[in-house]
C-alpha atoms as a PDB file:
ATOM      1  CA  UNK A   1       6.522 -21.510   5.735  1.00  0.00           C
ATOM      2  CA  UNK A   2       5.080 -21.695   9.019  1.00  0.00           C
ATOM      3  CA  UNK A   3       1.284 -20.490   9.142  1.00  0.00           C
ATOM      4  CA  UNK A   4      -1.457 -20.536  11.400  1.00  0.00           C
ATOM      5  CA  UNK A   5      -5.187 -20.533  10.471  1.00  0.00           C
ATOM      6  CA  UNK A   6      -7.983 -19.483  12.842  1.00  0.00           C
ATOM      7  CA  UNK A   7     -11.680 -18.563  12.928  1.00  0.00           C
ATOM      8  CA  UNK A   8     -14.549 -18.973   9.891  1.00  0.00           C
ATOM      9  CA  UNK A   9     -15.644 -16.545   7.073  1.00  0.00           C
ATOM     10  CA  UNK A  10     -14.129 -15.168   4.866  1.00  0.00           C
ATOM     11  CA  UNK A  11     -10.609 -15.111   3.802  1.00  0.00           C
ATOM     12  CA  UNK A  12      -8.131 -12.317   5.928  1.00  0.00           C
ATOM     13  CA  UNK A  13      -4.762 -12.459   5.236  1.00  0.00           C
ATOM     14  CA  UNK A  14      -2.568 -10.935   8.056  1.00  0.00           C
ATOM     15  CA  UNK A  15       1.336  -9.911   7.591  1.00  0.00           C
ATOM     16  CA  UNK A  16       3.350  -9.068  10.290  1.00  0.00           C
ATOM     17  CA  UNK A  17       5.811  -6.382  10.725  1.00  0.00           C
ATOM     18  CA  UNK A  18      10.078  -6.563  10.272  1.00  0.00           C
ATOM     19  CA  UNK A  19      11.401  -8.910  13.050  1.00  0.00           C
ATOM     20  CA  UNK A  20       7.731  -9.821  14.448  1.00  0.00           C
ATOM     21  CA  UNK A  21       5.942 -12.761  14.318  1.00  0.00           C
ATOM     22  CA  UNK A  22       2.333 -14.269  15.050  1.00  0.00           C
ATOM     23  CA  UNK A  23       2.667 -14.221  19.154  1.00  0.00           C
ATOM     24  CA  UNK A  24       3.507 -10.273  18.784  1.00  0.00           C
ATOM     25  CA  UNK A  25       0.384  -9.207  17.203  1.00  0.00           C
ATOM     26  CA  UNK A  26      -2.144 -11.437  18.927  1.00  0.00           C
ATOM     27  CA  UNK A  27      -4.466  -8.346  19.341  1.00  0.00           C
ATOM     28  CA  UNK A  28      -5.694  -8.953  15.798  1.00  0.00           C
ATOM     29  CA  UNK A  29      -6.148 -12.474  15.196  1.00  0.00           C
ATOM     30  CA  UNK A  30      -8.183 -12.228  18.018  1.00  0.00           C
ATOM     31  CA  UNK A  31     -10.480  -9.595  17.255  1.00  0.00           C
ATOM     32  CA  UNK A  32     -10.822 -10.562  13.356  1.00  0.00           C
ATOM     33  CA  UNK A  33     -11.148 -14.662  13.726  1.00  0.00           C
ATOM     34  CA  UNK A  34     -14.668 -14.037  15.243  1.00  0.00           C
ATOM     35  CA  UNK A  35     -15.854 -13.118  11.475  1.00  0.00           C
ATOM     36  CA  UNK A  36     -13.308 -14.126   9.380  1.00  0.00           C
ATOM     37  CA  UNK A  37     -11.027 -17.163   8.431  1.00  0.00           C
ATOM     38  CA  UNK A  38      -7.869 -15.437   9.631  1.00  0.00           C
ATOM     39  CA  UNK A  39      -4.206 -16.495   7.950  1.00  0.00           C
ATOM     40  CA  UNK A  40      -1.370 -15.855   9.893  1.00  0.00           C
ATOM     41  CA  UNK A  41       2.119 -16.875   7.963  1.00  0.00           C
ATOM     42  CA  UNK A  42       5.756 -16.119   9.294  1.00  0.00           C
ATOM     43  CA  UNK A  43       7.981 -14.993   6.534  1.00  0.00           C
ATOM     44  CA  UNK A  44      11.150 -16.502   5.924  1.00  0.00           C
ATOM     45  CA  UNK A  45      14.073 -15.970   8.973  1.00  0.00           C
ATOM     46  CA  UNK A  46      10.378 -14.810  11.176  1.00  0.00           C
ATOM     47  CA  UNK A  47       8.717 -16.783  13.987  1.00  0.00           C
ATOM     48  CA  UNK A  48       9.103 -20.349  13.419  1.00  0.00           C
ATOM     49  CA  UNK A  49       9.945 -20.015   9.923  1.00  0.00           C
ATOM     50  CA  UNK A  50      13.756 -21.105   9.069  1.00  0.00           C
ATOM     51  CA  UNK A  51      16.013 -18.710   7.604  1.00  0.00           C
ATOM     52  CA  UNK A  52      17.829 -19.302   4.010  1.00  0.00           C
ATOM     53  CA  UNK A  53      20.884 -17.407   4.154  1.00  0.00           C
ATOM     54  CA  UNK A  54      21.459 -18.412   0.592  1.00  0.00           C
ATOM     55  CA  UNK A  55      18.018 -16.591  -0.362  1.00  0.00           C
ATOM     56  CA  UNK A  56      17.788 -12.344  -0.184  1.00  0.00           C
ATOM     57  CA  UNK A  57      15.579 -10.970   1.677  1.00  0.00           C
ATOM     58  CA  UNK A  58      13.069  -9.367  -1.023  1.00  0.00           C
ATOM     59  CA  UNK A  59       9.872  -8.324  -0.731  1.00  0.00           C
ATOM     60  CA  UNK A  60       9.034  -9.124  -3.521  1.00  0.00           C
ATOM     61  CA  UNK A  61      10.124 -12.950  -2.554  1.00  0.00           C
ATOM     62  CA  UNK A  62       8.046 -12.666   0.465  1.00  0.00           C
ATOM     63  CA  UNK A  63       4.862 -11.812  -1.026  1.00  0.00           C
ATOM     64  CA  UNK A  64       5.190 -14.390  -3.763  1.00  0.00           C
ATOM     65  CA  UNK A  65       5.725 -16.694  -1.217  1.00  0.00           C
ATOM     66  CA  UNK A  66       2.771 -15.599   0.457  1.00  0.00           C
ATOM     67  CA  UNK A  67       0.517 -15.952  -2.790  1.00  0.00           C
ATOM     68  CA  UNK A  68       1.643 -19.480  -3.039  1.00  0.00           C
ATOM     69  CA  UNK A  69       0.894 -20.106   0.428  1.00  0.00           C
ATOM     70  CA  UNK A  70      -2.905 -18.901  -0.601  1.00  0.00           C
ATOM     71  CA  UNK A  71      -3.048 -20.880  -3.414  1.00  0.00           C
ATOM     72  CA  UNK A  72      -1.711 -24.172  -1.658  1.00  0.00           C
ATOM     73  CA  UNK A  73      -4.591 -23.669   0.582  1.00  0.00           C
ATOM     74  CA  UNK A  74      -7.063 -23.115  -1.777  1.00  0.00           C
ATOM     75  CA  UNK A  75      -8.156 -19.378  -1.300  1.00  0.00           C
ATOM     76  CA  UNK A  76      -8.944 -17.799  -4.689  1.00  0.00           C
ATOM     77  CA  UNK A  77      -8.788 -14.456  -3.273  1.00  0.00           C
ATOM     78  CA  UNK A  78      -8.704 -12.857   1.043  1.00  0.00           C
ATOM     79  CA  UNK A  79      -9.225  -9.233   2.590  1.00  0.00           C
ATOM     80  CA  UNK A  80      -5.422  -8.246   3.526  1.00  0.00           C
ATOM     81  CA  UNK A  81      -4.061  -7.051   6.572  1.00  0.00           C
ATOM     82  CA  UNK A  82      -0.391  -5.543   6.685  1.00  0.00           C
ATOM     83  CA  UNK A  83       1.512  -3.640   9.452  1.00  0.00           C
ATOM     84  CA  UNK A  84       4.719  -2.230   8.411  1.00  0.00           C
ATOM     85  CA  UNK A  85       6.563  -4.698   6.606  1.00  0.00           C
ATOM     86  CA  UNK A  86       4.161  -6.890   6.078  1.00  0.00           C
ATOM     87  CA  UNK A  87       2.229  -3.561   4.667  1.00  0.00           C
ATOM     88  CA  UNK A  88       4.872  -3.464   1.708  1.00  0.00           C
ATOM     89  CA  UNK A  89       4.233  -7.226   1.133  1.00  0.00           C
ATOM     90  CA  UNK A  90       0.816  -6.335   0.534  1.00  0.00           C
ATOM     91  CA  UNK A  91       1.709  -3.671  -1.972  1.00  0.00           C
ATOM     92  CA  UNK A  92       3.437  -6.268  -3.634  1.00  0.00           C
ATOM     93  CA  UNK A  93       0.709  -8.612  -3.788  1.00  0.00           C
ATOM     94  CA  UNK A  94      -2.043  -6.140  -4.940  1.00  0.00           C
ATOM     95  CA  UNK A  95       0.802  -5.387  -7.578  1.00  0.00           C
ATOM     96  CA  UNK A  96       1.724  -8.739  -9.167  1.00  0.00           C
ATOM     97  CA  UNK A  97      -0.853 -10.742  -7.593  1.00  0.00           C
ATOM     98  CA  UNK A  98      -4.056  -8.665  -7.771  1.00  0.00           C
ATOM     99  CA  UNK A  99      -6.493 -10.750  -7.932  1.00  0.00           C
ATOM    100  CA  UNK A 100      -5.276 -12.580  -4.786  1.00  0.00           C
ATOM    101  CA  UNK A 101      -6.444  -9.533  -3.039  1.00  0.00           C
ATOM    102  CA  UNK A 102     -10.233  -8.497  -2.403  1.00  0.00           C
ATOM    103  CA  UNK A 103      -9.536  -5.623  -0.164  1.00  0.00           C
ATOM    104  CA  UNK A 104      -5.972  -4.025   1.219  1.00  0.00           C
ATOM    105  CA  UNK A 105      -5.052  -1.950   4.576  1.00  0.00           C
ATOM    106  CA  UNK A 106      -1.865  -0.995   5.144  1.00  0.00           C
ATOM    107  CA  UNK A 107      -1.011   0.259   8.484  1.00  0.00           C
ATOM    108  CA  UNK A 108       3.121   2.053   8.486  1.00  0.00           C
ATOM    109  CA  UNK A 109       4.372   0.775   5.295  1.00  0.00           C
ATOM    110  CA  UNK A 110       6.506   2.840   3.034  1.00  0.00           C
ATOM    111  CA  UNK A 111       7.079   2.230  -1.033  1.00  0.00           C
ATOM    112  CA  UNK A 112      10.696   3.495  -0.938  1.00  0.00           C
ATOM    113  CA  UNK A 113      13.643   2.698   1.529  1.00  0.00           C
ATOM    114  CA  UNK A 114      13.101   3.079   4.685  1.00  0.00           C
ATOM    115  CA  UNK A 115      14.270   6.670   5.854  1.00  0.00           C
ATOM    116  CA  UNK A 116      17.493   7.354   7.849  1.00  0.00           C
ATOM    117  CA  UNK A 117      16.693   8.159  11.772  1.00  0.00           C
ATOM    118  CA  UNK A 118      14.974  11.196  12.695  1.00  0.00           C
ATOM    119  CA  UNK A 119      17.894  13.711  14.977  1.00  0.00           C
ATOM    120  CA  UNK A 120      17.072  12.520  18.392  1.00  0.00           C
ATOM    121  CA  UNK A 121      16.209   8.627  17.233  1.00  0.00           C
ATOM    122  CA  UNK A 122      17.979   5.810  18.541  1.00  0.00           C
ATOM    123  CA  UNK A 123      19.572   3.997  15.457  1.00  0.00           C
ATOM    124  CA  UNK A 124      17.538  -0.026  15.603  1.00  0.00           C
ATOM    125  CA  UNK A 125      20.286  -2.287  15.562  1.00  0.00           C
ATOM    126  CA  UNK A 126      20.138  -5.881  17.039  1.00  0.00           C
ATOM    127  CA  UNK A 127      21.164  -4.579  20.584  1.00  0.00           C
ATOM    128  CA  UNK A 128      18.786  -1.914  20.591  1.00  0.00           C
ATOM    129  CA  UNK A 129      15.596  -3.506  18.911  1.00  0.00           C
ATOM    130  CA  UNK A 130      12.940  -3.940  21.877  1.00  0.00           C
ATOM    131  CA  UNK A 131      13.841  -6.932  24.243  1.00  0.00           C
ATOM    132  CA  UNK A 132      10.145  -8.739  23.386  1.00  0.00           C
ATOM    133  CA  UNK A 133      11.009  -8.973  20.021  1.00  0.00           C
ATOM    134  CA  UNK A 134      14.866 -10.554  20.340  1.00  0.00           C
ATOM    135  CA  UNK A 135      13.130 -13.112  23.288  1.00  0.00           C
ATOM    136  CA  UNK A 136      10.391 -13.741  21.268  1.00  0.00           C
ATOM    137  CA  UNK A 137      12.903 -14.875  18.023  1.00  0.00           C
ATOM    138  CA  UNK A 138      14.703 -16.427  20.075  1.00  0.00           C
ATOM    139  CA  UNK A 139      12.305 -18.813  21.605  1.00  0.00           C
ATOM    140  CA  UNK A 140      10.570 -19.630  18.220  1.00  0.00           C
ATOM    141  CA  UNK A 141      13.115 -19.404  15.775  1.00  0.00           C
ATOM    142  CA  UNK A 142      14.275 -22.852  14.343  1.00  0.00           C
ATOM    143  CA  UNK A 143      17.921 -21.232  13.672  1.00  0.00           C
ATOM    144  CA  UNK A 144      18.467 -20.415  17.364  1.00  0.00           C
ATOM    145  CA  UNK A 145      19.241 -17.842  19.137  1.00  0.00           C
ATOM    146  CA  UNK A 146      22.789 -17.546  17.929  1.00  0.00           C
ATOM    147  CA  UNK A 147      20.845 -16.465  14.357  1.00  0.00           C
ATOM    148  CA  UNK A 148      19.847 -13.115  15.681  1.00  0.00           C
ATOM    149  CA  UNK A 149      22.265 -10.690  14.420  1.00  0.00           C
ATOM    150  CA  UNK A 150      22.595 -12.327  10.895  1.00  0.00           C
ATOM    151  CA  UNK A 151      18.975 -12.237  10.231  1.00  0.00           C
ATOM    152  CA  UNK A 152      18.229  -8.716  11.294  1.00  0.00           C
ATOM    153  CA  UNK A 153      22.026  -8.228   9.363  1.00  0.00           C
ATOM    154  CA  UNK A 154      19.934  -9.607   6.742  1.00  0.00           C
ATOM    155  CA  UNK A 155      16.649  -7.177   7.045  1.00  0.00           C
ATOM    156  CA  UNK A 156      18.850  -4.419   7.534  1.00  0.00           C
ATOM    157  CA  UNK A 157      20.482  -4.303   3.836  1.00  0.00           C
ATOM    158  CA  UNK A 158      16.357  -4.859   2.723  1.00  0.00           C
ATOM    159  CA  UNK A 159      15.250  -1.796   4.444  1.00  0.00           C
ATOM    160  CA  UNK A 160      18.372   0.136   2.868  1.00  0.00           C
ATOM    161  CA  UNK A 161      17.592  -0.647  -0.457  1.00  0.00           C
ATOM    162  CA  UNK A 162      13.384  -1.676  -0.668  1.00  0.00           C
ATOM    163  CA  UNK A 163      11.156  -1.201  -1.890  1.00  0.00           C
ATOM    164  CA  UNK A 164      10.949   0.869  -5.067  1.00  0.00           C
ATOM    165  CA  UNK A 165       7.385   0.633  -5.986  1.00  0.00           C
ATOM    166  CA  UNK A 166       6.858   3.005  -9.335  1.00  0.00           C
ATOM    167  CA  UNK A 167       4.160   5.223  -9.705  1.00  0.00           C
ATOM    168  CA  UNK A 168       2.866   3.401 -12.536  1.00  0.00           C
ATOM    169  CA  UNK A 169       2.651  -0.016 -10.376  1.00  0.00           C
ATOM    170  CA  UNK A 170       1.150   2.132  -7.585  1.00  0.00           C
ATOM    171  CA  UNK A 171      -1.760   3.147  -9.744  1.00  0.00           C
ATOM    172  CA  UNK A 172      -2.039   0.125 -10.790  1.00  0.00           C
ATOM    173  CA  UNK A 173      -3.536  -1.384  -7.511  1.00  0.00           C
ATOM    174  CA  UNK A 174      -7.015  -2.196  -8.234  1.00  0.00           C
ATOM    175  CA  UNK A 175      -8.329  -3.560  -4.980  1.00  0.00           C
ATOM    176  CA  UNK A 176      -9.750  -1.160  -2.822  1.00  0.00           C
ATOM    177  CA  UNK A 177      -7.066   0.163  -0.361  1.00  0.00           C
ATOM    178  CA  UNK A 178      -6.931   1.865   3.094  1.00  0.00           C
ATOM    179  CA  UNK A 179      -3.591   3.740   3.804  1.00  0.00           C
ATOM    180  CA  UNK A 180      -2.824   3.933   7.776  1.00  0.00           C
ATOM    181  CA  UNK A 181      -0.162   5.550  10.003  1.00  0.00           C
ATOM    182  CA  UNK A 182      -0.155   7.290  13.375  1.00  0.00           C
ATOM    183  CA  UNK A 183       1.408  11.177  12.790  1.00  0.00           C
ATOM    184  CA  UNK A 184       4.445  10.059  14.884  1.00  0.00           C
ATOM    185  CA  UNK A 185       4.821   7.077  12.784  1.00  0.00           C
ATOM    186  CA  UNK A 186       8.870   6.488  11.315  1.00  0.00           C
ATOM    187  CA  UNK A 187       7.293   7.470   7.940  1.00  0.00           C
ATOM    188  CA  UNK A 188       5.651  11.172   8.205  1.00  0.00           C
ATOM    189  CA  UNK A 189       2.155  12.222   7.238  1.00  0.00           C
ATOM    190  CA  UNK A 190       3.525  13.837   4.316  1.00  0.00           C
ATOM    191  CA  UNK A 191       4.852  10.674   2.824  1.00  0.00           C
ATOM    192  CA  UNK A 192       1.906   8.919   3.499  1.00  0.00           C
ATOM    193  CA  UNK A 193      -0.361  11.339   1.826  1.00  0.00           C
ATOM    194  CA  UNK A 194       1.932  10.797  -1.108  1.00  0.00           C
ATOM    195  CA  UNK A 195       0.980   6.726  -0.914  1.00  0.00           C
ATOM    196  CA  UNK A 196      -2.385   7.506  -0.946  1.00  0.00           C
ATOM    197  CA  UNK A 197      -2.434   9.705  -3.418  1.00  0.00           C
ATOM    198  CA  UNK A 198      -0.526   7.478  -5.785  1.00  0.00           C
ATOM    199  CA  UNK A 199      -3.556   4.886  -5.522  1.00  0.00           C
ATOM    200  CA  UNK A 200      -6.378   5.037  -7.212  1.00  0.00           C
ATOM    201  CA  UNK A 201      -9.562   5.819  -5.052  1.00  0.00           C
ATOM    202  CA  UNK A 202      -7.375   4.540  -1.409  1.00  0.00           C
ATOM    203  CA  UNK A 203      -9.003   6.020   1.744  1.00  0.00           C
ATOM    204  CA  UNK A 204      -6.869   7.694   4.151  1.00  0.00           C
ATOM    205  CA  UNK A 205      -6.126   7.123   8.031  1.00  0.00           C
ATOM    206  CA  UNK A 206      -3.477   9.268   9.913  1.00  0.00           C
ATOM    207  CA  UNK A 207      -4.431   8.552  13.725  1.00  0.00           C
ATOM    208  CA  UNK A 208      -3.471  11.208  15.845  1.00  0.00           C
ATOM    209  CA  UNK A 209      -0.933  10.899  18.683  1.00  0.00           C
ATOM    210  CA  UNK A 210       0.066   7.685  17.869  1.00  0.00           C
ATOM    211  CA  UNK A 211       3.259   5.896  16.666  1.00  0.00           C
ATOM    212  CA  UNK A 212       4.453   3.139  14.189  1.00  0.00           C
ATOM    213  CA  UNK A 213       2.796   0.725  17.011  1.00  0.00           C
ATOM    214  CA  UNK A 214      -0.764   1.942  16.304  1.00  0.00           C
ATOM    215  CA  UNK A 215      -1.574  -1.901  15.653  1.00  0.00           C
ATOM    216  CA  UNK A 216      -0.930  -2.739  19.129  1.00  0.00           C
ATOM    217  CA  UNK A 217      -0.985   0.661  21.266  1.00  0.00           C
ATOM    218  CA  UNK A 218      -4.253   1.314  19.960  1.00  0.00           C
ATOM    219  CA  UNK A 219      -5.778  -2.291  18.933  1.00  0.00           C
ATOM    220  CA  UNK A 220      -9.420  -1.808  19.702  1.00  0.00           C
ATOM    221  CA  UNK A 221      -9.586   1.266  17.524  1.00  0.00           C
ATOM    222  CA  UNK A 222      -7.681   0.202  14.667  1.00  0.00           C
ATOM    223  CA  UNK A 223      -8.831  -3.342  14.401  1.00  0.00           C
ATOM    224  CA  UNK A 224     -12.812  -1.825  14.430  1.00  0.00           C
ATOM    225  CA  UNK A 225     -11.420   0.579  11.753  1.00  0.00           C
ATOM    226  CA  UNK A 226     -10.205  -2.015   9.529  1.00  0.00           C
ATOM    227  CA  UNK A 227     -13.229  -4.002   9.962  1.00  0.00           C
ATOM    228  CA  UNK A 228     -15.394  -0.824   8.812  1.00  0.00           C
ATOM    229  CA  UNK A 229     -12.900  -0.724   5.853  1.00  0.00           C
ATOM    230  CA  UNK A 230     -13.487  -4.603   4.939  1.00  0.00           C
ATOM    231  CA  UNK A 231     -17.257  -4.395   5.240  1.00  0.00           C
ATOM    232  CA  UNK A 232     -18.368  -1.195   3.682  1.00  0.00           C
ATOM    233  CA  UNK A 233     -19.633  -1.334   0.274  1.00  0.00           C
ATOM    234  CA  UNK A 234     -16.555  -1.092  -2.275  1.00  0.00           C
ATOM    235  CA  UNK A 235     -15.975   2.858  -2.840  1.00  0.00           C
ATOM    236  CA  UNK A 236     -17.001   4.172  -6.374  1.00  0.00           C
ATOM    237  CA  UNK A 237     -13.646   4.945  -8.685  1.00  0.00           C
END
């Protein structure tokens, strides 16, 4: 599992989105590795991390993957940082691998199948997923460029049919959690408000006139609102 550390401090976990990697969300690493040891994996068939056609793609694989990762270098516990995707890995972990987690914002991330095109959306297949992204896999990933249209093949039946978090695991979460999406995100406002409701004491974020790309089309806000999250005082339950 390719991963790149960067920066002192404390622990911050950061999980990239469907089809990204670490080069497509630089905005981040560099804002957060001035105060914090920042952890940057690839998930399996992501970046420079091989695909396993004979392994799912699961969520639920990816974040205990990810925990492993943590534990193989030695952090007992890291702030968590997840954009889309790698915001429903992050459910996961504070799920089955609370106490991996100090602190949890999720920026796009839905907690049941992703939903079918809005009427005037462009379906996202392999042709029509933005260029940056395809180049990008294709000049990292150790399967070659050949690999593209299984692997998002792949993704494509996990999006149809995860995740199914249950309420119950939802209010389970413990660690202190900050829901974000833009109100143009893919997921509405709506559903959102239902993920925060369904954890315990979670702050809310819906950023106005912005999309599922608030991470990047809005970095310097939303990386100095995480950071407010992280270092505020844990919020009484």
């Amino acid at each position: 599992m390719y991963h790149e550390t960067h920066g002192k401090g404390p622990a911050l976990l950061i999980l990239h989105g469907g089809l990204f990697s670490i080069p497509l969300w630089p905005q981040a690493i560099e804002y957060f590795s001035k105060e914090y040891q920042v952890i940057a994996p690839e998930q399996m068939g992501h970046g420079r991390t091989a695909d396993d056609p004979t392994r799912p793609m699961d969520y639920h694989a990816m974040a205990d993957d990810t925990a492993a990762l943590l534990r193989q270098l030695g952090i007992e516990s890291a702030y968590v940082l997840g954009w889309s995707d790698g915001g429903v890995v992050g459910l996961d972990l504070a799920i089955h691998h609370p106490g991996l987690v100090k602190k949890l914002a999720i920026s796009g991330a839905n907690y049941t199948p992703a939903p079918p095109p809005k009427p005037g959306e462009i379906e996202m297949t392999a042709e029509t997923i933005p260029t940056f992204v395809r180049e990008c896999y294709e000049r990292l990933s150790p399967d070659g460029a050949a690999h593209w249209p299984v692997v998002f093949e792949r993704l494509k039946r996990m999006w149809q049919t995860q995740p199914n978090f249950s309420p119950s695991q939802l209010g389970g979460i413990a660690a202190p959690t900050l829901v974000i999406a833009g109100d143009r995100d893919f997921v509405s406002p709506e559903y959102t408000v239902e993920l925060w409701r369904a954890i315990p004491g979670a702050r809310l974020w819906i950023a106005p006139k912005t999309g599922h790309g608030f991470p990047l089309e809005r970095a310097p806000l939303f990386n100095l609102g995480v950071d407010w999250f992280f270092k505020e005082l844990p919020p009484a339950r």
